[in-house]
Protein backbone atom coordinates (compact mmCIF):
# COMPACT_ATOMS: atom_id res chain seq x y z
CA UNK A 1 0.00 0.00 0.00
CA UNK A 2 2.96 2.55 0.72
CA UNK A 3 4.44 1.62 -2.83
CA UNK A 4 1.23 2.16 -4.61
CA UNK A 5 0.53 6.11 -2.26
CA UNK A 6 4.05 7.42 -3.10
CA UNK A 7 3.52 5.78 -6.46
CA UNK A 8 0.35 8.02 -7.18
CA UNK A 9 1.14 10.25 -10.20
CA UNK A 10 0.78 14.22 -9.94
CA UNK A 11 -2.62 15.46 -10.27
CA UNK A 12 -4.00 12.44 -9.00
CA UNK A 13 -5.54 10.92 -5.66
CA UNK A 14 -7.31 8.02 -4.13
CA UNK A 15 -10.09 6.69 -1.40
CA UNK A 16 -9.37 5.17 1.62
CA UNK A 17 -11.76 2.76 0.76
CA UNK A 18 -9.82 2.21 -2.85
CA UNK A 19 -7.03 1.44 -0.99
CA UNK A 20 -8.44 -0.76 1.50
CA UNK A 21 -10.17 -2.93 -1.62
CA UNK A 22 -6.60 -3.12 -3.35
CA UNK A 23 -4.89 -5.17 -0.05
CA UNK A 24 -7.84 -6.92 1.45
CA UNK A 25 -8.89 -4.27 4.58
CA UNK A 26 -11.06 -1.99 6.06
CA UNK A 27 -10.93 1.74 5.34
CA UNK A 28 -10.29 2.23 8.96
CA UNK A 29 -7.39 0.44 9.14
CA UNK A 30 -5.70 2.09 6.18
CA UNK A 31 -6.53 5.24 7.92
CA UNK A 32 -4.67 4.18 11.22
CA UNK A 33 -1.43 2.66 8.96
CA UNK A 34 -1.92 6.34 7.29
CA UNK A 35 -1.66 8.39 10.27
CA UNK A 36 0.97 5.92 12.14
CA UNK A 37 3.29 4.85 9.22
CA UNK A 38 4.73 7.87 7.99
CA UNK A 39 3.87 7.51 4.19
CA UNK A 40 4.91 10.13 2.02
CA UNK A 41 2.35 11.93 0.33
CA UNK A 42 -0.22 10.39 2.80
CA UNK A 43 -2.09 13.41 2.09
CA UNK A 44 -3.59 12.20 -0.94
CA UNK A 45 -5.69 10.00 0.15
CA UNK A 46 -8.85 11.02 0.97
CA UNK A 47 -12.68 10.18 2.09
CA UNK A 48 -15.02 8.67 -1.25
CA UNK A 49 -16.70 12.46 -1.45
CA UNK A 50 -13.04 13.72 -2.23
CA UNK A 51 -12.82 15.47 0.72
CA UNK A 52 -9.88 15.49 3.85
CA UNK A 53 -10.37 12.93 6.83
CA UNK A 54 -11.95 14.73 9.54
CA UNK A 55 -9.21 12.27 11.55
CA UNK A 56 -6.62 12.95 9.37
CA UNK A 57 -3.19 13.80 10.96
CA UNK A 58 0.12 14.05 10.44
CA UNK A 59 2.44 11.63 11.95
CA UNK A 60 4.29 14.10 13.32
CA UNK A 61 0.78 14.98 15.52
CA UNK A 62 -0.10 17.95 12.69
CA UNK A 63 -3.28 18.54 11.95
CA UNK A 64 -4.66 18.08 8.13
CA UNK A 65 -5.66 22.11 7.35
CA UNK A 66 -2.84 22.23 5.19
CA UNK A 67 -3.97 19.46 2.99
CA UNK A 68 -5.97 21.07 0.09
CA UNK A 69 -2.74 23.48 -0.10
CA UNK A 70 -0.79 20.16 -0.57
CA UNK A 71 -3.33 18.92 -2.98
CA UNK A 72 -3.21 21.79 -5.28
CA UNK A 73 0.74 22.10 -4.91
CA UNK A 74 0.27 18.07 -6.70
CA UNK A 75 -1.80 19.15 -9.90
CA UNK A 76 -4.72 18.15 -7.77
CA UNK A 77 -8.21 20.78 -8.45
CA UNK A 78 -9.50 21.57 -5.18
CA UNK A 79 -12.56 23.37 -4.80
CA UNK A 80 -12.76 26.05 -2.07
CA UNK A 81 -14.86 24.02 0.21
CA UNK A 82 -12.05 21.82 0.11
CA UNK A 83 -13.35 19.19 -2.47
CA UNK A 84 -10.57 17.44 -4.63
CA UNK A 85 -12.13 16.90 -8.59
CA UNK A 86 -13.33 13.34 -8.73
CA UNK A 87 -12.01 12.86 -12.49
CA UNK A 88 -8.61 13.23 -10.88
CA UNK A 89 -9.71 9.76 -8.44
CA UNK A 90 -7.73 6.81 -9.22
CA UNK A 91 -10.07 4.03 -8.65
CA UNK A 92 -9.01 0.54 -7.21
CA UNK A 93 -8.70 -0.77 -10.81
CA UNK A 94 -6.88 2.23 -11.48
CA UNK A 95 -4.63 1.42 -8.17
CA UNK A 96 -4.37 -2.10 -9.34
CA UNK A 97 -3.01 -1.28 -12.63
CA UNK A 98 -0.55 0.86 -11.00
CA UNK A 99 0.84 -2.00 -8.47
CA UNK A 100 1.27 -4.58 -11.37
CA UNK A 101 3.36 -1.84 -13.34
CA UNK A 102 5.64 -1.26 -9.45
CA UNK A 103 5.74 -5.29 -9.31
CA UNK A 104 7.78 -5.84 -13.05
């Protein structure tokens, strides 16, 4: 799961839930490996409606305000109520394409 976040290409991001369907889990738990396992670019993963974790934090104890800057900083559309643009979602198909191409 680390391999296919840092893996995500700019302007893109994904679901919890995406994520969760790609290795077998709950969205919760990716979530909790999220905010405990220091993955880079962590902030791009995000609740199904596009939007930042109202749990979200930083490993370092942060909390997420700074995430839609982040986003946008990625090539990621952001709305001002803080909404990323769902055509930018990679899907779990999408995210499974992307972890046979890190596997070869």
């Amino acid at each position: 799961m680390r391999r296919v976040v840092e893996a995500l290409p700019d302007g893109t991001w994904t679901s919890y839930g995406d994520l969760a369907e790609l290795i077998g889990t709950g969205p919760r738990q990716v979530g909790a490996f999220m905010r405990d396992g220091g993955v880079p670019r962590a902030h791009r993963v995000l609740t199904a409606a596009g939007k930042v974790s109202e749990g979200f934090r930083w490993s370092d104890g942060r909390d997420g305000r700074e995430v839609p800057e982040l986003l946008r900083e990625d090539g990621v559309e952001v709305s001002p109520r803080g909404v990323a643009d769902a055509s930018q979602r990679m899907y779990v198909y999408d995210l499974k394409l992307l972890a046979m191409e890190l596997a070869t």
